[in-house]
PDB file of N, CA and C in Angstrom:
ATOM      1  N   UNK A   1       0.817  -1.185   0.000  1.00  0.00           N
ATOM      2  CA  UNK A   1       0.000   0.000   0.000  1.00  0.00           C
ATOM      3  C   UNK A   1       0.868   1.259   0.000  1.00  0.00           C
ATOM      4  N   UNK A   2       2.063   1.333   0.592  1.00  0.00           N
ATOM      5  CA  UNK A   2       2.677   2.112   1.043  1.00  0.00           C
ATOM      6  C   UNK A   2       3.415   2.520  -0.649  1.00  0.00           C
ATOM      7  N   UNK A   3       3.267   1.474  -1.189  1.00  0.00           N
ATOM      8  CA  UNK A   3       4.524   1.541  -2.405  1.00  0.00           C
ATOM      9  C   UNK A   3       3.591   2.208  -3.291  1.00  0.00           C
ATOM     10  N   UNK A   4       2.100   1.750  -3.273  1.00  0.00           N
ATOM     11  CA  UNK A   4       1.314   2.327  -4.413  1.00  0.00           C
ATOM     12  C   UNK A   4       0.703   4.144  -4.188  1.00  0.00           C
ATOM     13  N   UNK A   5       0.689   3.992  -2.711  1.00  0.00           N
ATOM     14  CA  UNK A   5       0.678   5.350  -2.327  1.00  0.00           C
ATOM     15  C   UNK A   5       1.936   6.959  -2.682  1.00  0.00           C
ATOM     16  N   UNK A   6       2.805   6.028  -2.911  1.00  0.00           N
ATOM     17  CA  UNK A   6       4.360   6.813  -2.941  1.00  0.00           C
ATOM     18  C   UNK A   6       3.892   7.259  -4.657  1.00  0.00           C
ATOM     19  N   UNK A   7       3.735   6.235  -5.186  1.00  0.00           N
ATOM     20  CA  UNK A   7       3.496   6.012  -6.511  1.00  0.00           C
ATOM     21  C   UNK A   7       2.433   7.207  -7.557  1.00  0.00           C
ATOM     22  N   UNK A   8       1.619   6.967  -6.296  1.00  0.00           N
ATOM     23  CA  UNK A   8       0.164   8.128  -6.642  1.00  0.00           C
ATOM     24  C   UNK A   8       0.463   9.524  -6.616  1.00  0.00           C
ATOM     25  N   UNK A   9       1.676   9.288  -5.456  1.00  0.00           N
ATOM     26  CA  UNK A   9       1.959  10.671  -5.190  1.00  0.00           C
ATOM     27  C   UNK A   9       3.015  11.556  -6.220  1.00  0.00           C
ATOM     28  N   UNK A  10       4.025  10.586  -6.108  1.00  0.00           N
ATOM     29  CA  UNK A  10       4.517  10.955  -7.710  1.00  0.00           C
ATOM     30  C   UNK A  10       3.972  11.350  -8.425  1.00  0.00           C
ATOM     31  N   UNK A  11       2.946  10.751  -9.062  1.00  0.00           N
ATOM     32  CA  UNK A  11       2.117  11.187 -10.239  1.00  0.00           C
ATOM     33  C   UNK A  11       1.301  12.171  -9.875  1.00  0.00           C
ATOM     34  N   UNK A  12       1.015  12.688  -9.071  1.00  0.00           N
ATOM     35  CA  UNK A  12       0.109  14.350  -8.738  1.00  0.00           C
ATOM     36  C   UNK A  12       1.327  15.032  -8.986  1.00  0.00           C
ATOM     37  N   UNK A  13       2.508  15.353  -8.205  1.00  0.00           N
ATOM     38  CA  UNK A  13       3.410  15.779  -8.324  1.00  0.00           C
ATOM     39  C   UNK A  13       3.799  16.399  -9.667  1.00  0.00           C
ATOM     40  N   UNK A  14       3.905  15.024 -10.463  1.00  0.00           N
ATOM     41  CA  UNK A  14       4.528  15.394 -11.890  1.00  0.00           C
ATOM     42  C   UNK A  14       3.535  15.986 -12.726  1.00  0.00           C
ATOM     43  N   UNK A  15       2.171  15.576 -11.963  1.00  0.00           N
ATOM     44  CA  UNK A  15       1.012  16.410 -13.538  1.00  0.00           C
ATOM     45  C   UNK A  15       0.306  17.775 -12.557  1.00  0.00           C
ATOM     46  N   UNK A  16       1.195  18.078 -11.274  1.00  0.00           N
ATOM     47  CA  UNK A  16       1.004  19.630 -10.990  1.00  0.00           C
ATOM     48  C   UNK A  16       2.088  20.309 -11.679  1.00  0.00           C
ATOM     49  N   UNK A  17       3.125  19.779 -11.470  1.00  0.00           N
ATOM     50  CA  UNK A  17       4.267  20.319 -11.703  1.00  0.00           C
ATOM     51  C   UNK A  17       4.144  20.716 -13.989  1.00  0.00           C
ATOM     52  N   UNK A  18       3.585  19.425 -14.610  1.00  0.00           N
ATOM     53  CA  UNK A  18       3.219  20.073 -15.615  1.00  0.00           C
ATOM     54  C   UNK A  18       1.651  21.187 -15.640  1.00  0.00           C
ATOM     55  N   UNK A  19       0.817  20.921 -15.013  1.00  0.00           N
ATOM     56  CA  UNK A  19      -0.264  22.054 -14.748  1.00  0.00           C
ATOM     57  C   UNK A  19       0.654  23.488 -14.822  1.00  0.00           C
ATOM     58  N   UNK A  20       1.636  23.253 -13.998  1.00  0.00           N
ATOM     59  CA  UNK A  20       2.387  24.668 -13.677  1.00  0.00           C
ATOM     60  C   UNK A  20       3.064  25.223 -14.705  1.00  0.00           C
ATOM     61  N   UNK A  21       3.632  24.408 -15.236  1.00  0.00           N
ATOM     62  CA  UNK A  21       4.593  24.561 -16.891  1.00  0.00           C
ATOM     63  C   UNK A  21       3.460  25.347 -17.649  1.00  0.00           C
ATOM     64  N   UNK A  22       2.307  24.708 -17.735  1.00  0.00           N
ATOM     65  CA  UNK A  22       1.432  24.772 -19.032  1.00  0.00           C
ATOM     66  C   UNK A  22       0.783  26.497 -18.308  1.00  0.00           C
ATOM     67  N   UNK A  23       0.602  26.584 -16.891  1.00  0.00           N
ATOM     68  CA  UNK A  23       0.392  27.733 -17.043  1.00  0.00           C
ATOM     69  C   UNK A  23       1.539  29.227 -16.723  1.00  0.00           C
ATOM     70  N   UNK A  24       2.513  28.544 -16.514  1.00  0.00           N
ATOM     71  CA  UNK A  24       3.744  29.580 -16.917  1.00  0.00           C
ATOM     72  C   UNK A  24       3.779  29.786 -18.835  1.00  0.00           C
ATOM     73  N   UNK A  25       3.859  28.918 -19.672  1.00  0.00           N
ATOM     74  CA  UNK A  25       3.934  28.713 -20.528  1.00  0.00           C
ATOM     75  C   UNK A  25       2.935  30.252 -21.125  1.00  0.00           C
ATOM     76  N   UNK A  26       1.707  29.639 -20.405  1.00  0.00           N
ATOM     77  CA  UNK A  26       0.617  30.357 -21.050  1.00  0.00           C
ATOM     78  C   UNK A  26       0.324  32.075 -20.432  1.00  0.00           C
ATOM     79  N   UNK A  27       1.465  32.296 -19.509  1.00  0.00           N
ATOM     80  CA  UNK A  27       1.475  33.133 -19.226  1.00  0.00           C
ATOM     81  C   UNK A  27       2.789  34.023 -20.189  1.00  0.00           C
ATOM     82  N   UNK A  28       3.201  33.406 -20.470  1.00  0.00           N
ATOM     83  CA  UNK A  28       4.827  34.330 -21.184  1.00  0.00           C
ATOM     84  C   UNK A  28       4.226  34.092 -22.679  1.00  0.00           C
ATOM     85  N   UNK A  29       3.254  33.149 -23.134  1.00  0.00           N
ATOM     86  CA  UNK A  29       2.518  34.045 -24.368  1.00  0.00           C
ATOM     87  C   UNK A  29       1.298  35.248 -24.369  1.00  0.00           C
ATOM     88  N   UNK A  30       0.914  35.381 -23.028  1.00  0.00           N
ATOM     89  CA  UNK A  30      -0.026  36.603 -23.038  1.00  0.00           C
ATOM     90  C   UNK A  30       1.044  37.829 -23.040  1.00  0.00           C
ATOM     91  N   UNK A  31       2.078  37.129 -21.829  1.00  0.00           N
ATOM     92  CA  UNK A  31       2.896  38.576 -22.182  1.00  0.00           C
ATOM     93  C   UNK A  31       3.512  39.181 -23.501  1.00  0.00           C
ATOM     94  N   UNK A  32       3.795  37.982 -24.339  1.00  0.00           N
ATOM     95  CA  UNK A  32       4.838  38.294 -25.613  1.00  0.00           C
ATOM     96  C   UNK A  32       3.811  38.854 -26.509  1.00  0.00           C
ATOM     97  N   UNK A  33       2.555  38.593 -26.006  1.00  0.00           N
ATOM     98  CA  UNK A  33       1.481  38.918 -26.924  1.00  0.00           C
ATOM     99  C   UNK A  33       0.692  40.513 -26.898  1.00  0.00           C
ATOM    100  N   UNK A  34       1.058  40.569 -25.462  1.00  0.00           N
ATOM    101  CA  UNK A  34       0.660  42.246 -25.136  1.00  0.00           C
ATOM    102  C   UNK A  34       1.813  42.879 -25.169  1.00  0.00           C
ATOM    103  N   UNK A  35       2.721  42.815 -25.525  1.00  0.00           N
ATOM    104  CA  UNK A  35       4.317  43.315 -25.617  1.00  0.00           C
ATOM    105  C   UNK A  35       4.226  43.193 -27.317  1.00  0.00           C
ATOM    106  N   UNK A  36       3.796  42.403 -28.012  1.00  0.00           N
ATOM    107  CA  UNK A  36       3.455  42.759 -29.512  1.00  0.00           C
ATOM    108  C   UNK A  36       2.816  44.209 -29.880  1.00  0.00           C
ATOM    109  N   UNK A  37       1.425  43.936 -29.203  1.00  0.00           N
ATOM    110  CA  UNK A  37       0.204  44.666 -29.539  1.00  0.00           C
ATOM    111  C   UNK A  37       0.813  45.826 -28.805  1.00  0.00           C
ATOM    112  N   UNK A  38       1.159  46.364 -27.831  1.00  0.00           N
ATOM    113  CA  UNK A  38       2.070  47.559 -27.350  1.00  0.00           C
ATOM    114  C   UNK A  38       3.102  48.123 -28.456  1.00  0.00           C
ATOM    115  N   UNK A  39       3.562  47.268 -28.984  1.00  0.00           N
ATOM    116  CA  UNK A  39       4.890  47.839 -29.601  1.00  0.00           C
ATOM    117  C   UNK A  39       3.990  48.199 -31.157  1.00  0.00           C
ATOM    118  N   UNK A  40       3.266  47.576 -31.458  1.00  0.00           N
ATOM    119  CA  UNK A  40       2.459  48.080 -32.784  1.00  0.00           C
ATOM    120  C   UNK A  40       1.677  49.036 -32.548  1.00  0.00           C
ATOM    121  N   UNK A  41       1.059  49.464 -31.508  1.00  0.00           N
ATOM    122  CA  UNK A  41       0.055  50.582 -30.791  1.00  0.00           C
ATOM    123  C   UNK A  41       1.104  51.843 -31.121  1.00  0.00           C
ATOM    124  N   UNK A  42       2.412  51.232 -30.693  1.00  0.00           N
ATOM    125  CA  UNK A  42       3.271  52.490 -30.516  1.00  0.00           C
ATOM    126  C   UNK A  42       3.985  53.025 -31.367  1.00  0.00           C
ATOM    127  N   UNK A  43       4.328  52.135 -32.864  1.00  0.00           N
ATOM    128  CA  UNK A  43       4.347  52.010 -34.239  1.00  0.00           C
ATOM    129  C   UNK A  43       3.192  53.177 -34.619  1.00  0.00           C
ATOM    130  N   UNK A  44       1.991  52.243 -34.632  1.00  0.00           N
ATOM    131  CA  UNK A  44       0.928  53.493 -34.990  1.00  0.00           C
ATOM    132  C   UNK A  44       1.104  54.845 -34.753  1.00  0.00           C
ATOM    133  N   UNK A  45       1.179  54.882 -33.179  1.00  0.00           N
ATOM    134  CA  UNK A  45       1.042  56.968 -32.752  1.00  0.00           C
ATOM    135  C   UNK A  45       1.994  57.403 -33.304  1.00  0.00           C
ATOM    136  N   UNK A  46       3.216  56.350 -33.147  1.00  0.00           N
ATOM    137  CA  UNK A  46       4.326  57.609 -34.002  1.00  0.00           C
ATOM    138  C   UNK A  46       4.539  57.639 -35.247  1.00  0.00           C
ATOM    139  N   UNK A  47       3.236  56.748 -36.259  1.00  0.00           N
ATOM    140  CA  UNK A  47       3.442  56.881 -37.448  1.00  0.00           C
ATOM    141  C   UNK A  47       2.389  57.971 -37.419  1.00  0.00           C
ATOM    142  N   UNK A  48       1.389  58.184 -36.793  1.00  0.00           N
ATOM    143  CA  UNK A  48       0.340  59.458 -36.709  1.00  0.00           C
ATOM    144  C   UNK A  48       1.109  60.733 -36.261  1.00  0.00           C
ATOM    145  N   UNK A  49       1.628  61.054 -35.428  1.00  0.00           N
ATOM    146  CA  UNK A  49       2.414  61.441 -34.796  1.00  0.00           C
ATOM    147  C   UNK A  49       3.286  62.909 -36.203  1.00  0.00           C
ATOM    148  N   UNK A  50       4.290  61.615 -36.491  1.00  0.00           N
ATOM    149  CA  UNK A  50       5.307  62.090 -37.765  1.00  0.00           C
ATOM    150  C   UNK A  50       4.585  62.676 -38.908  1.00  0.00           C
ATOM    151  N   UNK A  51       2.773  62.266 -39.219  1.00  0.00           N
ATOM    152  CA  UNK A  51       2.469  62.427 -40.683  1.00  0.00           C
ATOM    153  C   UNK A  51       2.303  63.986 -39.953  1.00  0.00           C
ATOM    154  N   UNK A  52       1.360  64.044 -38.751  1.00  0.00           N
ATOM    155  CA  UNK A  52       1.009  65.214 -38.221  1.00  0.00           C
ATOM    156  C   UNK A  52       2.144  66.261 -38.429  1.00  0.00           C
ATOM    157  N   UNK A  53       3.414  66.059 -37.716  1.00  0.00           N
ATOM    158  CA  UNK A  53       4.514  67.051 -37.948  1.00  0.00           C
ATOM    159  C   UNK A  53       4.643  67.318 -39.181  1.00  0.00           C
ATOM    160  N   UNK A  54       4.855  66.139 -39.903  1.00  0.00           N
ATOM    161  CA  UNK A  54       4.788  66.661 -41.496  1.00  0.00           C
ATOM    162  C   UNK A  54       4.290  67.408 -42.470  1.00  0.00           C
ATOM    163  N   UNK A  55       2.661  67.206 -41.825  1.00  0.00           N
ATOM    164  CA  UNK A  55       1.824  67.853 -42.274  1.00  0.00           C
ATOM    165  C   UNK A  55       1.749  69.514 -42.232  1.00  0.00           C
ATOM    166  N   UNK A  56       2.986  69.896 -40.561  1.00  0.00           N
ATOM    167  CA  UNK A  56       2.535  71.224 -40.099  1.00  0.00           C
ATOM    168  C   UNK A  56       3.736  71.719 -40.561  1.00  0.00           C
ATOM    169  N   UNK A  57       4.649  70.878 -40.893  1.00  0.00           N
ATOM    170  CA  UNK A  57       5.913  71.224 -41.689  1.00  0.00           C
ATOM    171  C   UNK A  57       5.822  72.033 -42.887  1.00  0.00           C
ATOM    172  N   UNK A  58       5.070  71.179 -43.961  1.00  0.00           N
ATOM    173  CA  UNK A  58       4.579  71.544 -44.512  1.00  0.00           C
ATOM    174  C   UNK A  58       4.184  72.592 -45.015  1.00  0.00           C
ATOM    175  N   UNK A  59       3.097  72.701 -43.915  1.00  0.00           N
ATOM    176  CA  UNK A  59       1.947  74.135 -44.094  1.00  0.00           C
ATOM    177  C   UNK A  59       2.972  75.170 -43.366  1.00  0.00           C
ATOM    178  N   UNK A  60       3.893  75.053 -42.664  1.00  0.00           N
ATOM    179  CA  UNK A  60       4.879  76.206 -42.880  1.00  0.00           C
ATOM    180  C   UNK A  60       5.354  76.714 -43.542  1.00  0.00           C
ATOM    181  N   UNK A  61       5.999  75.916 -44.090  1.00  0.00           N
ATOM    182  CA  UNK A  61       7.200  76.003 -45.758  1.00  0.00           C
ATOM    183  C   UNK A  61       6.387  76.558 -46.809  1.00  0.00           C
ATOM    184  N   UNK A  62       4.887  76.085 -46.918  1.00  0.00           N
ATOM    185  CA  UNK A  62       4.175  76.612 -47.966  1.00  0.00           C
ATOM    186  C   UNK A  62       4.134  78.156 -47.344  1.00  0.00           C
ATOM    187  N   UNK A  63       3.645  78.567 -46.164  1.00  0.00           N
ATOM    188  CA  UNK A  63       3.549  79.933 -45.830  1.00  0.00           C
ATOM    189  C   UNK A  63       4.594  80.670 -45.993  1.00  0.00           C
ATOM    190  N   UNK A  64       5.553  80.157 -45.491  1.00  0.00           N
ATOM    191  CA  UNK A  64       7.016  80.930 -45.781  1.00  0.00           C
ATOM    192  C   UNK A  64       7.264  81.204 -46.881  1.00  0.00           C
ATOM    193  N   UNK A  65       7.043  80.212 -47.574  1.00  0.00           N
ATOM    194  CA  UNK A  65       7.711  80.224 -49.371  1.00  0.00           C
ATOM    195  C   UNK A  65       7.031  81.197 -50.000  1.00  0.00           C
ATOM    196  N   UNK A  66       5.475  81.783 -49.170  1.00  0.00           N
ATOM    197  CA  UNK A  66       4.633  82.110 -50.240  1.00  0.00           C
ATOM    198  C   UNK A  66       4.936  83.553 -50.350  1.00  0.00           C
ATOM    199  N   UNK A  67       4.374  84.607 -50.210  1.00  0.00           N
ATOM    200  CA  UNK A  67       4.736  85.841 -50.698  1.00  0.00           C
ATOM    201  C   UNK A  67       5.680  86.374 -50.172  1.00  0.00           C
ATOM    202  N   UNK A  68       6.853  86.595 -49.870  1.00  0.00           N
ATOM    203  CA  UNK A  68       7.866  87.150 -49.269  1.00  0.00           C
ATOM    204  C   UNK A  68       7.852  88.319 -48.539  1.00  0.00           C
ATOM    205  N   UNK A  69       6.960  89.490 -49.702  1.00  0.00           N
ATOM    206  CA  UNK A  69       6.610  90.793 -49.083  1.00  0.00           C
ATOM    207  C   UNK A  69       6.158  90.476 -47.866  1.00  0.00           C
ATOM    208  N   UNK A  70       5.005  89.513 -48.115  1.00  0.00           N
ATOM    209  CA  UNK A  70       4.078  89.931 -46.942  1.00  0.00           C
ATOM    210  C   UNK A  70       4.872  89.367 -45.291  1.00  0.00           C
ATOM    211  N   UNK A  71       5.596  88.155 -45.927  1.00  0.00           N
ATOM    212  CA  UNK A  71       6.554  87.375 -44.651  1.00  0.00           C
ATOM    213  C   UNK A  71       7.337  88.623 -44.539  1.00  0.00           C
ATOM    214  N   UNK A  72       7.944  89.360 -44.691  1.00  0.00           N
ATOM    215  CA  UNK A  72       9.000  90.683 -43.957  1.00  0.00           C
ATOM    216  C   UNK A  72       8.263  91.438 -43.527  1.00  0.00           C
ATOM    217  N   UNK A  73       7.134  91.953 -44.162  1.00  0.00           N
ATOM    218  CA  UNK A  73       6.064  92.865 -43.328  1.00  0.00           C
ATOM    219  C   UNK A  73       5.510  91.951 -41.877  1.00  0.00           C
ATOM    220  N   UNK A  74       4.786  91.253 -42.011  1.00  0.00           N
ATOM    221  CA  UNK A  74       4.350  90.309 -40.842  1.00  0.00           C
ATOM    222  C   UNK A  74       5.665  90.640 -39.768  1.00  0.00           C
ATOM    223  N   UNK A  75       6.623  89.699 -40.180  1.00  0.00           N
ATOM    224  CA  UNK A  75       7.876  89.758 -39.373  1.00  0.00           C
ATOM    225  C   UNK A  75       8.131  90.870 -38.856  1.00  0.00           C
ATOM    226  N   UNK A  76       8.443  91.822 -39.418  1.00  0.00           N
ATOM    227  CA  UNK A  76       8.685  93.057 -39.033  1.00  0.00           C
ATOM    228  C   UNK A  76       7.675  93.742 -38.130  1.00  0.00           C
ATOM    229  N   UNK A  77       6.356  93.299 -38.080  1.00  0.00           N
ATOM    230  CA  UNK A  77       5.375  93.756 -37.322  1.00  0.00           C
ATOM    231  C   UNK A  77       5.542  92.941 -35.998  1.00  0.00           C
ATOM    232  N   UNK A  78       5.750  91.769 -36.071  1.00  0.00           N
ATOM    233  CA  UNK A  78       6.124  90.840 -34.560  1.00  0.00           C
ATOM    234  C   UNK A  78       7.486  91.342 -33.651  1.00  0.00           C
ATOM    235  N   UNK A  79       8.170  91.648 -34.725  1.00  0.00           N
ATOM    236  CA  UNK A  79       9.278  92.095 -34.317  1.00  0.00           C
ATOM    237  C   UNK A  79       8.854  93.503 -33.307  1.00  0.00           C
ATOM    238  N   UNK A  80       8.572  94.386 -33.496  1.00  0.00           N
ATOM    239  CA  UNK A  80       8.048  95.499 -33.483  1.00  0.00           C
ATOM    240  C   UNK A  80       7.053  95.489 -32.094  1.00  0.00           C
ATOM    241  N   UNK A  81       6.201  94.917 -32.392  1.00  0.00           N
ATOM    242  CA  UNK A  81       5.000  94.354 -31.107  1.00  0.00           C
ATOM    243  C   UNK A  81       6.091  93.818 -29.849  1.00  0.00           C
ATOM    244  N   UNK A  82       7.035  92.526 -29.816  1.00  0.00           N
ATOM    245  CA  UNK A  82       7.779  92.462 -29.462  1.00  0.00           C
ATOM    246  C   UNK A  82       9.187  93.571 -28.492  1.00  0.00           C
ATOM    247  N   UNK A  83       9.408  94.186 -28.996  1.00  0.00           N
ATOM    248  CA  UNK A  83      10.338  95.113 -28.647  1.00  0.00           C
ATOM    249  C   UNK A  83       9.616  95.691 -27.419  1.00  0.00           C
ATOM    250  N   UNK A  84       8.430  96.349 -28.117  1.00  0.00           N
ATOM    251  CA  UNK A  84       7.274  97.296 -27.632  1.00  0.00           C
ATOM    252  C   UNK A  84       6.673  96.690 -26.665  1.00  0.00           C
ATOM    253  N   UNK A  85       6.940  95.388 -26.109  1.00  0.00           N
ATOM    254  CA  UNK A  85       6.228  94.635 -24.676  1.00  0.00           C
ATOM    255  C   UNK A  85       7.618  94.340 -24.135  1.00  0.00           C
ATOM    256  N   UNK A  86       8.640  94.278 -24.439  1.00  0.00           N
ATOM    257  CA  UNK A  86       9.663  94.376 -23.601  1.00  0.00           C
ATOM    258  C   UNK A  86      10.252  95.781 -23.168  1.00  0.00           C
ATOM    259  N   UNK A  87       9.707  96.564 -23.814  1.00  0.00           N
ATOM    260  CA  UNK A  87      10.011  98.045 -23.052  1.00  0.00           C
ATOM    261  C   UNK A  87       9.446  98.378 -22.066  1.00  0.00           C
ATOM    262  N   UNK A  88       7.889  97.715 -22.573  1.00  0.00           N
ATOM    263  CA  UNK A  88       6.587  97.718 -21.885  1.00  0.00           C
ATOM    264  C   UNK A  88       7.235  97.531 -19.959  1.00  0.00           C
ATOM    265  N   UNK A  89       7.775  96.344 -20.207  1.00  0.00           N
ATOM    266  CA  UNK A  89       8.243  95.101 -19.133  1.00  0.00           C
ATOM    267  C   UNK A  89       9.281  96.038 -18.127  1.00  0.00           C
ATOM    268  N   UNK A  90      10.332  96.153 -19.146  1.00  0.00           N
ATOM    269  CA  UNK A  90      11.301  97.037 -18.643  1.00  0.00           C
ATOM    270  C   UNK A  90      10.904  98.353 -18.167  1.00  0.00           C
ATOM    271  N   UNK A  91      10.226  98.991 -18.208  1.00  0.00           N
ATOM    272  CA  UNK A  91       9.822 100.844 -17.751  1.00  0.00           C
ATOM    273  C   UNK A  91       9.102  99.786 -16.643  1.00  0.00           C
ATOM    274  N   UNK A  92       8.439  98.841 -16.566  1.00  0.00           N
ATOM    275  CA  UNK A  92       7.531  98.495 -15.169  1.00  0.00           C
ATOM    276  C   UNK A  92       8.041  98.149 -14.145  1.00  0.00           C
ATOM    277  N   UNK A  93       9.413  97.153 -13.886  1.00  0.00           N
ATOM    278  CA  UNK A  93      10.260  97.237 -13.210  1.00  0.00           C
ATOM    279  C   UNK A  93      11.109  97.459 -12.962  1.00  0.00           C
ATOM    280  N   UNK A  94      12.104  98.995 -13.985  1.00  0.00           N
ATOM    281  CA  UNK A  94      12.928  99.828 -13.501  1.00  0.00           C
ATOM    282  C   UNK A  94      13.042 100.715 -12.743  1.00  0.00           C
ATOM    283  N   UNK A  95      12.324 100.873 -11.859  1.00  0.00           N
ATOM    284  CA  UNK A  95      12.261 101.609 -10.359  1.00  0.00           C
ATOM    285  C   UNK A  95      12.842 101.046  -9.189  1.00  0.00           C
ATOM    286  N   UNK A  96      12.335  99.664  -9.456  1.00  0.00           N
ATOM    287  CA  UNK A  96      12.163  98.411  -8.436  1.00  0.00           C
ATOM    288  C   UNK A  96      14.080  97.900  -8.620  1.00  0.00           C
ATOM    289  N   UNK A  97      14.485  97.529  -9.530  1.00  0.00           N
ATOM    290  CA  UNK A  97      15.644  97.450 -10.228  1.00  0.00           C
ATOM    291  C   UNK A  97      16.948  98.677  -9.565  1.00  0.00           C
ATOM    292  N   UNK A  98      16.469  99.967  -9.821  1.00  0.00           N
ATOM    293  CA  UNK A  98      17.564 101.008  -9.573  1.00  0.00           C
ATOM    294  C   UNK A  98      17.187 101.048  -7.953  1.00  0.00           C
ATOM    295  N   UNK A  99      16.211 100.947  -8.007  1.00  0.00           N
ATOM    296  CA  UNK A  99      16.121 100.887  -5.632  1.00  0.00           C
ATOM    297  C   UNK A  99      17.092  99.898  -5.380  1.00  0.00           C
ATOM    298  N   UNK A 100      16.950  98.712  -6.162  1.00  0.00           N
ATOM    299  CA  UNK A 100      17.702  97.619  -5.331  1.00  0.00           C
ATOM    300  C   UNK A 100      19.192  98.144  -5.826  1.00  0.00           C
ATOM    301  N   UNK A 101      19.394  98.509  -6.723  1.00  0.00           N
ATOM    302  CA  UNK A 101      21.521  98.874  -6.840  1.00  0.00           C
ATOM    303  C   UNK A 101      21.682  99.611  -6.378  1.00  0.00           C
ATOM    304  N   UNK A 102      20.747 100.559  -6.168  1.00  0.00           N
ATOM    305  CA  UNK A 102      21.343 101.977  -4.907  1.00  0.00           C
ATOM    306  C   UNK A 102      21.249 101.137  -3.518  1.00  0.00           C
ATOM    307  N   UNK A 103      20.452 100.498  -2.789  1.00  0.00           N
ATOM    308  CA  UNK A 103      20.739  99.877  -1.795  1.00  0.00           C
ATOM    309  C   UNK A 103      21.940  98.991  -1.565  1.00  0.00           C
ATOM    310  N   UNK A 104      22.252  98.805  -2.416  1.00  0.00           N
ATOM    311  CA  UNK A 104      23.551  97.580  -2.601  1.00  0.00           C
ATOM    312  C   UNK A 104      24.843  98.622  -3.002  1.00  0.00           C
ATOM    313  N   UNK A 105      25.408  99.200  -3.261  1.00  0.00           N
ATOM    314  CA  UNK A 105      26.007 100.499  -3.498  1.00  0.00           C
ATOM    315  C   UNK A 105      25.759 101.073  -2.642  1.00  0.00           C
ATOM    316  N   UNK A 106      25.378 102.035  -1.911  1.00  0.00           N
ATOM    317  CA  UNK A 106      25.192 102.530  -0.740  1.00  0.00           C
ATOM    318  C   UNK A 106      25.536 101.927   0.544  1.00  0.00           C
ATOM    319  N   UNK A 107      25.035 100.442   1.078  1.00  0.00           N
ATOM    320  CA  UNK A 107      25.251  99.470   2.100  1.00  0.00           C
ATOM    321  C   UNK A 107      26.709  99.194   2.195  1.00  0.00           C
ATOM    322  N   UNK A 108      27.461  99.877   3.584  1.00  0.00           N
ATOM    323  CA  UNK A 108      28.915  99.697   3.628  1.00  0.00           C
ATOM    324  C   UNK A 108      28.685  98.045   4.687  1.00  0.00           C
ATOM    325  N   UNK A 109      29.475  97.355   4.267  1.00  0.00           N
ATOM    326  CA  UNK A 109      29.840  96.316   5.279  1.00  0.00           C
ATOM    327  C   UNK A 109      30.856  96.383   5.640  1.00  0.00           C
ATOM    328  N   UNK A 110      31.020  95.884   6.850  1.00  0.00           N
ATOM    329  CA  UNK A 110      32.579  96.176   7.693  1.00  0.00           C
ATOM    330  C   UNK A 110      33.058  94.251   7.358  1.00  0.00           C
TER     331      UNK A 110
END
């Protein structure tokens, strides 16, 4: 009894031990399988992605290329607007600016 018992037991043993195989097995093809479908997901966006840039590439180069006059006028107007909000900027905190270097200039430390 003892011998057929040892025997039985073996054999659970060996067909858990394959149960376990078959579901390791079946686990490293879900993974290889969502590690596919990930890597093609991610294929996709950056093939969407690139047409998009391309697309805005594009529609730059066409704007740029297109009338020249009007690209130096434009430009020249940003430019301009530009300057004119950094002066803006600058006259707002040059008070604040010359207080603080006269305090610092003035302040003797021993």
């Amino acid at each position: 009894m003892d011998a057929s018992r040892r025997q039985s037991g073996i054999q659970q043993l060996l067909a858990a031990e394959q149960e376990a195989q078959q579901i390791v097995n079946a686990a490293r093809a879900a993974k290889s399988a969502r590690l596919r479908q990930a890597k093609e997901e991610a294929e996709r966006e950056i093939a969407e992605y690139r047409q998009q840039m391309e697309a805005e590439f594009q529609k730059k180069v066409a704007e740029s290329s297109g009338d020249s006059g009007a690209n130096v006028k434009r430009l020249e107007q940003e430019t301009a607007a530009k300057i004119e909000q950094l002066n803006q900027q600058a006259a707002s905190i040059s008070p604040e600016v010359i207080q603080m270097l006269l305090r610092h200039v003035t302040t003797v430390k021993n």
